[in-house]
Protein backbone atom coordinates (compact mmCIF):
# COMPACT_ATOMS: atom_id res chain seq x y z
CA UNK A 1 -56.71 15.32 0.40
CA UNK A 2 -59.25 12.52 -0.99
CA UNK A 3 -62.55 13.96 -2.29
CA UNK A 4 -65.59 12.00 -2.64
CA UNK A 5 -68.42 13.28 -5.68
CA UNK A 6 -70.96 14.92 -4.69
CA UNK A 7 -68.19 18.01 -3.47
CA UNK A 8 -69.54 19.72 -0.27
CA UNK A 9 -68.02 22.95 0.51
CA UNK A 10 -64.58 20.92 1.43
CA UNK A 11 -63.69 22.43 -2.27
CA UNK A 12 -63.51 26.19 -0.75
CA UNK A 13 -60.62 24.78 1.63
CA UNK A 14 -58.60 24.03 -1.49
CA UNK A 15 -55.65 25.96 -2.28
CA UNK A 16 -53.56 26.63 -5.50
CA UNK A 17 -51.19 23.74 -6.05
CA UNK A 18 -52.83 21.33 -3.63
CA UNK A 19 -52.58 18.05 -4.80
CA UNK A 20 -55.66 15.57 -4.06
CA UNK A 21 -58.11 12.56 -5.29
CA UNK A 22 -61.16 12.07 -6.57
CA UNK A 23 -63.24 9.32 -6.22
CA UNK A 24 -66.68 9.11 -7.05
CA UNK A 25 -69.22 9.86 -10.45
CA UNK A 26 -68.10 12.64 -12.63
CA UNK A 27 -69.34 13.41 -16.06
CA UNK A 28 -67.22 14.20 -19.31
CA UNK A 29 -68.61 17.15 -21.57
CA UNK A 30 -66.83 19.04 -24.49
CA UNK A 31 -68.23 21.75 -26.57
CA UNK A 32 -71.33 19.99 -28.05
CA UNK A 33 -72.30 18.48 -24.95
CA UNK A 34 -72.02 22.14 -22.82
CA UNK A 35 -73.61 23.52 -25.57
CA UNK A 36 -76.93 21.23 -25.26
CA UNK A 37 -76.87 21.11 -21.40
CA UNK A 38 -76.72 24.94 -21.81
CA UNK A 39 -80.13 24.70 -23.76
CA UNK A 40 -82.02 21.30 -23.31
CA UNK A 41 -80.72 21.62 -19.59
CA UNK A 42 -78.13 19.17 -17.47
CA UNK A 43 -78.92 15.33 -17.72
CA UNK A 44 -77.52 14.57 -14.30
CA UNK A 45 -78.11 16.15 -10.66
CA UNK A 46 -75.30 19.26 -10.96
CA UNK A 47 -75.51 19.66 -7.05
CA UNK A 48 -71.56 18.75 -6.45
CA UNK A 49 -70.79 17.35 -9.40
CA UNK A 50 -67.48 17.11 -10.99
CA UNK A 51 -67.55 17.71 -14.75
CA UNK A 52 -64.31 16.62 -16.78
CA UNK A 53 -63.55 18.18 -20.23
CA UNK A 54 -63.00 14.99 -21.87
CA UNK A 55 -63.89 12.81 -24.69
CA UNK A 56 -63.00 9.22 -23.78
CA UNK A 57 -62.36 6.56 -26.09
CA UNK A 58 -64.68 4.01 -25.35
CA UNK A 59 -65.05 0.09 -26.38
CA UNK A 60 -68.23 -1.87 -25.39
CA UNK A 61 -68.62 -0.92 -21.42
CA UNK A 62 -64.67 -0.06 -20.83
CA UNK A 63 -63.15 3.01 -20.75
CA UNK A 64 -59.75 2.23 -22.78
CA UNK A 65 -58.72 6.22 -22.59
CA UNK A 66 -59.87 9.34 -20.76
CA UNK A 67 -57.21 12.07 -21.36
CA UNK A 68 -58.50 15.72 -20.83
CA UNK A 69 -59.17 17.99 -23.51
CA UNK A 70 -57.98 21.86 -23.26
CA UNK A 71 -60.42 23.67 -21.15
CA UNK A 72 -59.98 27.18 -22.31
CA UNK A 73 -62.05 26.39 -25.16
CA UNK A 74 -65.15 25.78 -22.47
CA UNK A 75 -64.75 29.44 -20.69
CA UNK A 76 -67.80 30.27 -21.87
CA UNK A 77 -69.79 27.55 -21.10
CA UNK A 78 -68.51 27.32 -17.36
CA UNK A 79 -71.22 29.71 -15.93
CA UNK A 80 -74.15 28.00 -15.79
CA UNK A 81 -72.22 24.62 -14.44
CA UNK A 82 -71.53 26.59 -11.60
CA UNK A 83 -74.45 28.14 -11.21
CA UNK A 84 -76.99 25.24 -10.84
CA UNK A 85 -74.31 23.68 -8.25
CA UNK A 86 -71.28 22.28 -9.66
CA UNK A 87 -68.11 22.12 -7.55
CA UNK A 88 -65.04 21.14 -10.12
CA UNK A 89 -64.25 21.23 -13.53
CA UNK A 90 -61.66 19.27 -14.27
CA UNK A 91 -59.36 19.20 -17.30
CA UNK A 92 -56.11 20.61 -18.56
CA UNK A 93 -54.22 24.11 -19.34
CA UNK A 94 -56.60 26.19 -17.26
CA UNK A 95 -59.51 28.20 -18.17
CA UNK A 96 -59.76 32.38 -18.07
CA UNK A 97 -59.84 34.88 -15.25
CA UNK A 98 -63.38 35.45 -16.16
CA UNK A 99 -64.05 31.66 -15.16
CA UNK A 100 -61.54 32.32 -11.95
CA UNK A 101 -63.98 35.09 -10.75
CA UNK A 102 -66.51 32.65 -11.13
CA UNK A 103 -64.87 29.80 -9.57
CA UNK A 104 -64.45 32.60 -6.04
CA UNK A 105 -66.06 30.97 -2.89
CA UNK A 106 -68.05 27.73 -4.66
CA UNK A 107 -65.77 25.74 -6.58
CA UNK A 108 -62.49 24.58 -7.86
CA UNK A 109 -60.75 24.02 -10.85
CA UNK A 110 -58.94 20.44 -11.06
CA UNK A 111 -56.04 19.60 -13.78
CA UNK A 112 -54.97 16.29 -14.62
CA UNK A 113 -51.60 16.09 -16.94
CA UNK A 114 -52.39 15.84 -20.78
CA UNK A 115 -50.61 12.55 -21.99
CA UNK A 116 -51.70 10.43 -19.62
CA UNK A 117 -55.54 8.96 -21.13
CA UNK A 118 -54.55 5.16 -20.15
CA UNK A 119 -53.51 6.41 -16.65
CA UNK A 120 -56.86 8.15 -16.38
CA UNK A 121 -58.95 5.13 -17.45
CA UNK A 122 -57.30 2.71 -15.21
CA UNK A 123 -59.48 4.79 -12.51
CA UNK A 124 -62.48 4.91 -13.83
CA UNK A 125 -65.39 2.57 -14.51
CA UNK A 126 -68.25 3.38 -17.14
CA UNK A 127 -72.19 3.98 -15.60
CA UNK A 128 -73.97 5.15 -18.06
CA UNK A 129 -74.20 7.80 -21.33
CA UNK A 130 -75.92 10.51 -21.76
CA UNK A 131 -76.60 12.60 -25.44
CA UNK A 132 -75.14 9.32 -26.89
CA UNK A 133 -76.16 10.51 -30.43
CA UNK A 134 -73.63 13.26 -30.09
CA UNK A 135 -71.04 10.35 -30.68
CA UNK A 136 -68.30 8.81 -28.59
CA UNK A 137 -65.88 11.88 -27.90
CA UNK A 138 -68.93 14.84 -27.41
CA UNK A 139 -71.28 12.54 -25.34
CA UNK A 140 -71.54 12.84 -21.63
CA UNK A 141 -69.89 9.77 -20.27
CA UNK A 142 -71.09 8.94 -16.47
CA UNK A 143 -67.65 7.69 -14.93
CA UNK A 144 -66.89 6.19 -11.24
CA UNK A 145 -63.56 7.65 -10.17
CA UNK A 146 -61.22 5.36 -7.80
CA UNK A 147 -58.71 8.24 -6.84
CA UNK A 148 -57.95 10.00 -9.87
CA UNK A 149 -54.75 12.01 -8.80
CA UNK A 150 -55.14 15.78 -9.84
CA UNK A 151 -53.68 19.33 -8.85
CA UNK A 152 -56.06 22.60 -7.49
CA UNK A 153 -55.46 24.88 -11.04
CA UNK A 154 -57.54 27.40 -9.54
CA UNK A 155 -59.30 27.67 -6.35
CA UNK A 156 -62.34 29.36 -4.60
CA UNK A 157 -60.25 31.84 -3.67
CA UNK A 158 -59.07 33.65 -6.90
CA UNK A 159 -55.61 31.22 -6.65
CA UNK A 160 -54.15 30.49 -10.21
CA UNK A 161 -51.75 27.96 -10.69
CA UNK A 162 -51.52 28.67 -14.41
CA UNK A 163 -51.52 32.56 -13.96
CA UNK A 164 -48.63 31.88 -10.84
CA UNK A 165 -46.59 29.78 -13.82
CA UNK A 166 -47.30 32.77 -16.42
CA UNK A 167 -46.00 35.29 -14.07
CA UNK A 168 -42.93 33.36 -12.94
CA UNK A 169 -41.81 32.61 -16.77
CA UNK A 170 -42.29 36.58 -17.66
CA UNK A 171 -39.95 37.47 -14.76
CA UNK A 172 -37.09 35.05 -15.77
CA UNK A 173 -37.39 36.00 -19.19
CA UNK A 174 -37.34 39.35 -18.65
CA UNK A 175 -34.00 38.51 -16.16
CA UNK A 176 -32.73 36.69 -19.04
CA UNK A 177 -33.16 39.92 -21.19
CA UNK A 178 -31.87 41.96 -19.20
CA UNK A 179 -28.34 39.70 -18.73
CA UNK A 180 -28.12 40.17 -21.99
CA UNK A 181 -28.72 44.10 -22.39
CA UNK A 182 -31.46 43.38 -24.91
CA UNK A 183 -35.27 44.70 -24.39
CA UNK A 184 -37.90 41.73 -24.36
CA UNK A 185 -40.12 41.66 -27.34
């Protein structure tokens, strides 16, 4: 599926595992950017927005690399995204069950493979900055996506791609265990 910033309610239809693009403006925040947005409020229109834990490396007005940055660290800071209207989050090794709860029936979570910053940046063109005196990698870059290829982590529908993995790996290694006749730690 192609998706287009600003997200309608398309996102809900996502599913665990679905693989899609995204083309349009999304803006990168880490921790010092969530926690300003969180108290000076959010610098851009949140209604469908796309917001991608990121801190790109940036030269003059090109994006040379946009690589995501681990999103569990941002758990906290996901509920009042969501809450004044954004539809994804997108970044890598998934975020809590708390945030999964919060994701049900609005919004998705996106992941895009960690390793792969030049990949990124060759879809993406630089708008704008906002909180540039937060420095390069905590600003909030405004990006134009050209079909940034990404998986549904977690959906609108409690769906966990990362939990699904978890689950799968604790069953084999338990197999494993049990082949041979040794408990699991």
């Amino acid at each position: 599926m192609n998706l287009r910033t600003p997200l309608s309610d398309e996102v809900r239809d996502l599913r665990a595992g679905d693989r899609v693009t995204l083309s349009g403006i999304v803006y990168t925040a880490r921790d010092e950017a969530h926690e300003r947005m969180r108290k000076e409020g959010i610098p851009f229109n949140p209604r469908g927005a796309a917001v991608y834990h990121c801190g790109p490396v940036v030269a003059g007005d090109r994006i040379l690399a946009a690589g995501p940055t681990t999103s569990a660290r941002l758990n906290a800071f996901t509920g009042f995204l969501l809450d004044a209207g954004v539809r994804a989050i997108i970044g890598k090794g998934g975020m809590s069950p708390a945030v999964g709860e919060l994701l049900r029936g609005r919004a998705v979570y996106l992941a895009f493979t960690g390793g792969c910053a030049v990949l990124a940046a060759s879809r993406m063109r630089l708008r704008g900055v906002e909180f540039a005196d937060l420095g390069m990698a905590e600003a909030v870059w405004v990006i134009e996506l050209d079909r940034l290829p990404l998986v549904v982590g977690m959906d609108a529908h409690g769906g966990d791609l990362f939990a699904q993995v978890g689950e799968k790996a604790k069953e084999q290694f338990q197999r494993l265990s049990n082949t041979l006749g040794k408990e699991p730690a």
